[in-house]
Protein backbone atom coordinates (compact mmCIF):
# COMPACT_ATOMS: atom_id res chain seq x y z
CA UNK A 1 -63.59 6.02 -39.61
CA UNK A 2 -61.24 5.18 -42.43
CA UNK A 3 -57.62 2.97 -41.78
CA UNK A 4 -55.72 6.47 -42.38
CA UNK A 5 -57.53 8.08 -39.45
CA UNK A 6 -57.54 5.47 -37.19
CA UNK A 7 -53.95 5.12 -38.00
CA UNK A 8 -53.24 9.26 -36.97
CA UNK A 9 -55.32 8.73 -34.05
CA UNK A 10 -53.26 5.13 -32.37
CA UNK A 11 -50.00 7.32 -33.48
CA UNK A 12 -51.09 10.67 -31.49
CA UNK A 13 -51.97 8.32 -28.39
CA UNK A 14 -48.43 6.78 -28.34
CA UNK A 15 -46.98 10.32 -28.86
CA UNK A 16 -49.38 11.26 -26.01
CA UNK A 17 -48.16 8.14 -24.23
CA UNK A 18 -44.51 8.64 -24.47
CA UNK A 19 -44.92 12.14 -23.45
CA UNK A 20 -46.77 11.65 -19.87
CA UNK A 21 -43.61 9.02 -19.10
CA UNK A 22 -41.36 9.75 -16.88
CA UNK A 23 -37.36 10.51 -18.46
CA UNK A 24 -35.04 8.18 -18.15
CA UNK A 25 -32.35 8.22 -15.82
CA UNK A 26 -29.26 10.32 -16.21
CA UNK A 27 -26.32 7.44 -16.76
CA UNK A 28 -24.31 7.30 -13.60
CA UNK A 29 -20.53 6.44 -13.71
CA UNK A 30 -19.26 4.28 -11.22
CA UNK A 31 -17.04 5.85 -8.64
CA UNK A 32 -13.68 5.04 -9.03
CA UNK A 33 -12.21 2.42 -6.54
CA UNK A 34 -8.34 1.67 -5.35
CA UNK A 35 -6.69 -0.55 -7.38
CA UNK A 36 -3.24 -0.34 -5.95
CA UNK A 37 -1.65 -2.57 -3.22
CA UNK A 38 0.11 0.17 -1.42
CA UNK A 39 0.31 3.68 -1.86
CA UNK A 40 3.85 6.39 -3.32
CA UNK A 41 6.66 5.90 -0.72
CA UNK A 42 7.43 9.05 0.68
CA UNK A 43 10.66 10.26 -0.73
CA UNK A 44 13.05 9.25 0.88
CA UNK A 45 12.47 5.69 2.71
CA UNK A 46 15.32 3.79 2.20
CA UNK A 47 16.29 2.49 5.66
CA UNK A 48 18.50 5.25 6.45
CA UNK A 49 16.05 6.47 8.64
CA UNK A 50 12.77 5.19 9.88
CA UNK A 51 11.47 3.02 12.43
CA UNK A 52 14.41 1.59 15.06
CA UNK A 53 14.40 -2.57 16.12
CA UNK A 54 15.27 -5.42 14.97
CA UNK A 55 14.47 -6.64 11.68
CA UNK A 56 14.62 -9.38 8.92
CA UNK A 57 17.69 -7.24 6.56
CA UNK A 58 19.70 -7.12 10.04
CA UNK A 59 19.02 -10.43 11.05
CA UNK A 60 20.40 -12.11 7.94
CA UNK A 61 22.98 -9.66 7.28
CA UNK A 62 24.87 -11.06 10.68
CA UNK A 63 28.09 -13.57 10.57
CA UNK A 64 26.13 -16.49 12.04
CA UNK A 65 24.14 -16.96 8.94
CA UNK A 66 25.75 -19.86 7.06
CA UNK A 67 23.41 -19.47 4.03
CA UNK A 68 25.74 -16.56 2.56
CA UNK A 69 28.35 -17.22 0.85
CA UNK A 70 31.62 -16.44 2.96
CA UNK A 71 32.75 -13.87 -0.13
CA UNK A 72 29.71 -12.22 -0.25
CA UNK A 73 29.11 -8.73 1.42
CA UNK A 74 25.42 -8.16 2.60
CA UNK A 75 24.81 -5.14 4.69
CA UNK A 76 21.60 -4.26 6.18
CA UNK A 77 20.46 -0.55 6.36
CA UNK A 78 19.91 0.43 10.14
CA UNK A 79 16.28 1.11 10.26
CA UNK A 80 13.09 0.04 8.92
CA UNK A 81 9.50 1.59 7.99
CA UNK A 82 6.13 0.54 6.82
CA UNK A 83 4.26 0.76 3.35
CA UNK A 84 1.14 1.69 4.48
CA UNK A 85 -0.49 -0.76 1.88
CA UNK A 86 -3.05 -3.77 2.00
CA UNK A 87 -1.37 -6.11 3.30
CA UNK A 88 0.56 -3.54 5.39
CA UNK A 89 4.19 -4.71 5.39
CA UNK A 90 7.41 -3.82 6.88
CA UNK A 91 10.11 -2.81 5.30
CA UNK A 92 13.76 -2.78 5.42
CA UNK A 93 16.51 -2.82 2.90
CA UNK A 94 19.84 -5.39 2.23
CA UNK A 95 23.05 -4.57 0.13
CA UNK A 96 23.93 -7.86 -1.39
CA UNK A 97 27.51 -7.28 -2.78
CA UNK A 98 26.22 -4.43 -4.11
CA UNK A 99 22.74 -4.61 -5.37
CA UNK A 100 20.28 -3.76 -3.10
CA UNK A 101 17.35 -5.78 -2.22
CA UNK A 102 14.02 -4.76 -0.16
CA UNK A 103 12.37 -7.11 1.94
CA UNK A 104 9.12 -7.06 3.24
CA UNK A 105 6.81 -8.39 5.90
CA UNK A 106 3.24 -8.17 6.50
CA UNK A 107 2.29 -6.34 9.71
CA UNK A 108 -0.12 -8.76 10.62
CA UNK A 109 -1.07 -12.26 10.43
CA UNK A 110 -2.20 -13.25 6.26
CA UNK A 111 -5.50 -13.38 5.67
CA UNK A 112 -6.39 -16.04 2.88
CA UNK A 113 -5.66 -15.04 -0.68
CA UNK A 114 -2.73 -12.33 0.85
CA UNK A 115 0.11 -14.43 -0.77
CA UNK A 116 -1.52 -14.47 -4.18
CA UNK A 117 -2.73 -10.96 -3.51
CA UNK A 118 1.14 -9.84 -3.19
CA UNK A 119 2.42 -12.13 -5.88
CA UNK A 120 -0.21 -10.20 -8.24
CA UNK A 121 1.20 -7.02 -7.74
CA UNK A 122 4.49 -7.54 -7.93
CA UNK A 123 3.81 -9.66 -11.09
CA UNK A 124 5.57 -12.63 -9.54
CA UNK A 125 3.63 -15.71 -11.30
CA UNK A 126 5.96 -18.31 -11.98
CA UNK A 127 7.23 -21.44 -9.33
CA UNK A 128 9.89 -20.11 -6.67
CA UNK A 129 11.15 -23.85 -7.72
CA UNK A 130 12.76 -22.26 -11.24
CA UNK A 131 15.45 -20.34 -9.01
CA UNK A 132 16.71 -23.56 -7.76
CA UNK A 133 16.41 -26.52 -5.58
CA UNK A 134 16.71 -25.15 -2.63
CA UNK A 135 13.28 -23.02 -3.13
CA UNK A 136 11.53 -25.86 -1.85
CA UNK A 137 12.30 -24.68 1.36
CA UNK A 138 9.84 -21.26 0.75
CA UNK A 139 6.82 -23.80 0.98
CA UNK A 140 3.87 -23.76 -1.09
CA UNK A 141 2.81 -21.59 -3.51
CA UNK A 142 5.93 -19.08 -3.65
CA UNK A 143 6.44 -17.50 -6.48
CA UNK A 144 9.21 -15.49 -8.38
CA UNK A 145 9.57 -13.11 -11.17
CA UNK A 146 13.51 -13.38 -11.69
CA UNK A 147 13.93 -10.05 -9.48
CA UNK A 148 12.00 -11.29 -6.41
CA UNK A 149 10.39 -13.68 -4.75
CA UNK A 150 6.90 -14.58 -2.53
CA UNK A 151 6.62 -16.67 0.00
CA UNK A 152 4.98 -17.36 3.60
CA UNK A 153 5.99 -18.65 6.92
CA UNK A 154 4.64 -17.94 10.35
CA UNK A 155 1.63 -16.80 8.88
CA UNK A 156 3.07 -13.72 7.23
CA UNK A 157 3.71 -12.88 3.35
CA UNK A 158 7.28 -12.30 2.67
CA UNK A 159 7.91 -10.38 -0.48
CA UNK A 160 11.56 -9.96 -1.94
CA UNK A 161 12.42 -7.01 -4.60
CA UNK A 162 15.50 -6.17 -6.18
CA UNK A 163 15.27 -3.17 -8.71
CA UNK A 164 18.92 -3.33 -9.78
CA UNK A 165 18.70 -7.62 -9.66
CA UNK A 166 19.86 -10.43 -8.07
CA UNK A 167 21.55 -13.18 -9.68
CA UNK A 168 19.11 -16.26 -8.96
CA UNK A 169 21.68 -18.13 -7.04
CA UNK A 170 21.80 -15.03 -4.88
CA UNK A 171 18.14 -14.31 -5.02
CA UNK A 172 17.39 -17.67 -3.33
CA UNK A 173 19.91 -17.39 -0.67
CA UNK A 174 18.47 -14.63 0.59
CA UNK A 175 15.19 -15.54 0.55
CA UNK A 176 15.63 -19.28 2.28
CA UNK A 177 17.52 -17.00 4.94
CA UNK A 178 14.89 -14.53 5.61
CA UNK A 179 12.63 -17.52 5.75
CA UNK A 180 14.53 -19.00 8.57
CA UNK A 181 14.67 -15.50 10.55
CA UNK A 182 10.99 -14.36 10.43
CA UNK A 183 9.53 -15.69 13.31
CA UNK A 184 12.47 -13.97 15.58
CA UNK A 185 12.27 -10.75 13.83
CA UNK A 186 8.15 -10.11 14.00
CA UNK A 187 7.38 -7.05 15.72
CA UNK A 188 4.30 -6.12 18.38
CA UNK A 189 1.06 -4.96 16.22
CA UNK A 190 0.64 -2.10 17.92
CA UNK A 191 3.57 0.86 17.98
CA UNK A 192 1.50 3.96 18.62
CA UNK A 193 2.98 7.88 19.02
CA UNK A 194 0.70 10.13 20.86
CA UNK A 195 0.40 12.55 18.02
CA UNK A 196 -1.41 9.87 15.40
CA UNK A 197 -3.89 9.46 18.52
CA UNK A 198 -5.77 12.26 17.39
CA UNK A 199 -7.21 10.60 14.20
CA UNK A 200 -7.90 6.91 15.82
CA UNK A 201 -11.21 8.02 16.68
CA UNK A 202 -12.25 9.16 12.49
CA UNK A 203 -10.49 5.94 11.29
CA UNK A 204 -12.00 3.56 13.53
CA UNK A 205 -15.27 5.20 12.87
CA UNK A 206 -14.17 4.62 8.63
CA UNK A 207 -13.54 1.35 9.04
CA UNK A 208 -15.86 0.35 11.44
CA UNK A 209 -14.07 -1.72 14.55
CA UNK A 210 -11.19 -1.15 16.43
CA UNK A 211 -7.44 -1.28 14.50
CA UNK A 212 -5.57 -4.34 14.91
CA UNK A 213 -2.36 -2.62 13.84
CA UNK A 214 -0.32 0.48 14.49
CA UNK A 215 2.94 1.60 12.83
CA UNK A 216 3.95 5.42 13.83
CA UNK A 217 6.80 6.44 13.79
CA UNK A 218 9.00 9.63 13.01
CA UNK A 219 11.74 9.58 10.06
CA UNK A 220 13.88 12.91 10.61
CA UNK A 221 11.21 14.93 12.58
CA UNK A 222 8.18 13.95 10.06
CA UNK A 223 5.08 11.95 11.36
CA UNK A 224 3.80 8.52 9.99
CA UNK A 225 1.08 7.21 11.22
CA UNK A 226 -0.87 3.91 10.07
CA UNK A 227 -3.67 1.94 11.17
CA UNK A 228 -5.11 -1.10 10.23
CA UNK A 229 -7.20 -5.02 10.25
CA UNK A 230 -6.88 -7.57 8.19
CA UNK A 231 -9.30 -5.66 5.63
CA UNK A 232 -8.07 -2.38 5.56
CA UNK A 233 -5.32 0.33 6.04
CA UNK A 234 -5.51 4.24 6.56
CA UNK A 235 -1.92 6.15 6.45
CA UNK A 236 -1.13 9.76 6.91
CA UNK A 237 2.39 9.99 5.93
CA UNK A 238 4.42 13.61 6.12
CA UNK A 239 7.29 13.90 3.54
CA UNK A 240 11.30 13.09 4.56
CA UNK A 241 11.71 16.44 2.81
CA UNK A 242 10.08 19.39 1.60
CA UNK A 243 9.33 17.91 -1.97
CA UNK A 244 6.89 18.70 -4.82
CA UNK A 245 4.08 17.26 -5.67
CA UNK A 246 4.33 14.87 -8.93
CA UNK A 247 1.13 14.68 -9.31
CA UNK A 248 0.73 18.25 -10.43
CA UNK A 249 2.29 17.77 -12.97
CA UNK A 250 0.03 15.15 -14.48
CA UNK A 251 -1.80 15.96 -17.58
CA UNK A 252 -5.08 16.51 -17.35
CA UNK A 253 -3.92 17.52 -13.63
CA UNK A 254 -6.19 15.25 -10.64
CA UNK A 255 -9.28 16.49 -9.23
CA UNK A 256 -8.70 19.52 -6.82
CA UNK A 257 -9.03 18.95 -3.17
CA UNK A 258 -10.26 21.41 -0.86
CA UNK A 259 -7.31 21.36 1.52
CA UNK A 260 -3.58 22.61 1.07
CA UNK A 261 -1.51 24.51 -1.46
CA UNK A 262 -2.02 22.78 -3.72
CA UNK A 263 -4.03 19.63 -3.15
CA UNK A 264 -5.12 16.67 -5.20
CA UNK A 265 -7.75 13.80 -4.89
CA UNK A 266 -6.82 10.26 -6.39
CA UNK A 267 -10.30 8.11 -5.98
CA UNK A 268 -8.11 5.32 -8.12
CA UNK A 269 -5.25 5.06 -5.66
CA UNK A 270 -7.76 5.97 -2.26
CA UNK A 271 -5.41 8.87 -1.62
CA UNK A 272 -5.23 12.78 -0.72
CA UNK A 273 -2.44 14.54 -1.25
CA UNK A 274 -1.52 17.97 -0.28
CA UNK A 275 1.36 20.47 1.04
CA UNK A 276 0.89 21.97 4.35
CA UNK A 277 3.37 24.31 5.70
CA UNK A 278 6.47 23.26 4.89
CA UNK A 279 5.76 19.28 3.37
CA UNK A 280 3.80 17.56 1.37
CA UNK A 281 1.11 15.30 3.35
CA UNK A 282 -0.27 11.98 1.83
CA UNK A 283 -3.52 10.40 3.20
CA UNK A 284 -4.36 7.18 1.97
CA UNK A 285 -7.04 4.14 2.64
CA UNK A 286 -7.28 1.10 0.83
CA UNK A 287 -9.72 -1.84 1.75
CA UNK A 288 -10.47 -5.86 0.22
CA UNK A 289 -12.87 -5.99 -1.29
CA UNK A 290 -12.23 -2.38 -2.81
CA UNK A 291 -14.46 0.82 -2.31
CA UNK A 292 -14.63 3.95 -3.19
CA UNK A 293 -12.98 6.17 -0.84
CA UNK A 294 -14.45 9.47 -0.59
CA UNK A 295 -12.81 12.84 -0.37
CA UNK A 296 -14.51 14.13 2.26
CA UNK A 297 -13.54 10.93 4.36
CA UNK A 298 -9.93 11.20 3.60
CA UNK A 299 -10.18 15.06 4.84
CA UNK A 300 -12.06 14.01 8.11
CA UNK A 301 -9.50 11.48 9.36
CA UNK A 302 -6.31 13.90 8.92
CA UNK A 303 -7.92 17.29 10.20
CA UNK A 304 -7.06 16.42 13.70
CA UNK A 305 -3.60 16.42 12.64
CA UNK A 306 -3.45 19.81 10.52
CA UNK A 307 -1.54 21.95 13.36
CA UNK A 308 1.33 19.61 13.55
CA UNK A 309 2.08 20.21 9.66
CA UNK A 310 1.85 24.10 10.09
CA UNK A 311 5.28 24.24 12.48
């Protein structure tokens, strides 16, 4: 046999060879996964109405507190409500001569890595020590970005926001005297309403034990209800008000969902959102480490609730 046929012959057997082999796998994307910290406030949560008690914007707001200047005005808003994020925190917000700041409290005890967690998304990365002396009071690690400041005490993360600013002088006096008032402002984990009953069972099957924590509540007639542990948090939150839907008008609009008119899947953000009846519905579930949170899941834990948003 000359080279040249030998040659044709090896070549047809690889041909032959490749052929017989099996085709390679289709590439397959990697589901999306929440990246936020907490889910869209519902329109509307401002303090005006939400959750009733005692909180930290109250607390500080009172004539006892000697941290304030004497000239300065800070008013608290009456009521309080929770962000449904990872750390869960409440809420409430302060008028400081004006400006309004939001303060906010995890739920439930930190978990390790919750401060820097918070400080992250907030981009808060420089010392709490540049607003002043005084910051030294915040303990370790707190942080500020010029229009807030991290910090914890009695095991909670306290997170400070100001969208129109604080002066830093002003900044810090707030946050040394929420500091001082957190451990007499903490509210009971669990603060259940009959209706969010429905869905424990589907979100303690999602995550897997029972919830540690429970924030439902009612703000003018409309249901939230959240659950969570130190690793995760499911929320069904019904709109203040009969509003739209941003995300429709996105471009290229989110995934359809199977539920509502109309309704939308976010995989990034963990979340469902849809109108039923009347409002707009959000269902959202975010866990550390991340997962993908699938649409089907998301639909299972607020069908329970479906007849309460057709009144």
């Amino acid at each position: 046999m000359s080279w040249f046929a030998a040659a044709l012959l090896l070549a047809g057997c690889s041909v032959a060879r490749r052929a017989d082999e099996l085709p390679p796998e289709p590439v397959r994307l990697a589901a999306p996964v929440p990246t936020v910290v907490a889910p869209p406030q519902a329109e509307g949560l401002d303090g005006r109405a939400g959750q009733p008690g005692k909180h930290a914007c109250s607390a500080v707001s009172s004539a006892d507190n000697t941290i304030r200047r004497p000239r300065s005005q800070w008013v608290a808003k009456p009521y309080s409500w929770n962000d449904g994020g990872l750390p869960a925190m409440d809420l409430c917000t302060l008028t400081v001569d004006g400006r309004t700041a939001v303060v906010g409290i995890t739920a439930l005890a930190a978990r390790p890595g919750m401060l820097e967690r918070v400080a992250d998304a907030a981009e808060m990365f420089e010392p709490a020590a540049k607003l002043g002396a005084p910051a030294q009071d915040l303990g370790y690690g707190a942080r500020t970005s010029g229009r807030g400041v991290v910090f914890e005490v009695a095991d909670r993360v306290v997170r400070i926001t100001s969208d129109t600013g604080l002066p830093d002088g002003e900044l810090l006096r707030v946050a040394v005297s929420v500091h001082k008032v957190v451990p007499q402002v903490l509210r009971p984990a669990r603060q259940s309403d009959s209706a969010c009953q429905l869905s424990t069972a589907m979100v303690e099957r999602f995550i897997g034990v029972l919830v540690q924590l429970r924030r439902d509540y009612r703000v003018n007639g409309a249901l939230t209800c959240i659950w969570g542990t130190n690793d995760t948090t499911v929320a069904i939150v019904e709109s203040v008000h009969p509003d739209e839907i941003p995300e429709a008008r996105q471009v290229p609009p989110p995934r359809p969902a199977p539920i509502g008119r109309p309704g939308y899947y976010l995989p990034d953000r963990g979340e469902l959102v849809f109108r039923q009846g009347r409002r707009v519905v959000r269902v959202s579930a975010l866990t550390v480490p991340a997962r993908e949170i699938p649409l089907d899941t998301l639909i299972g834990i607020v069908q329970p609730l479906l007849p309460l948003f057709l009144r």
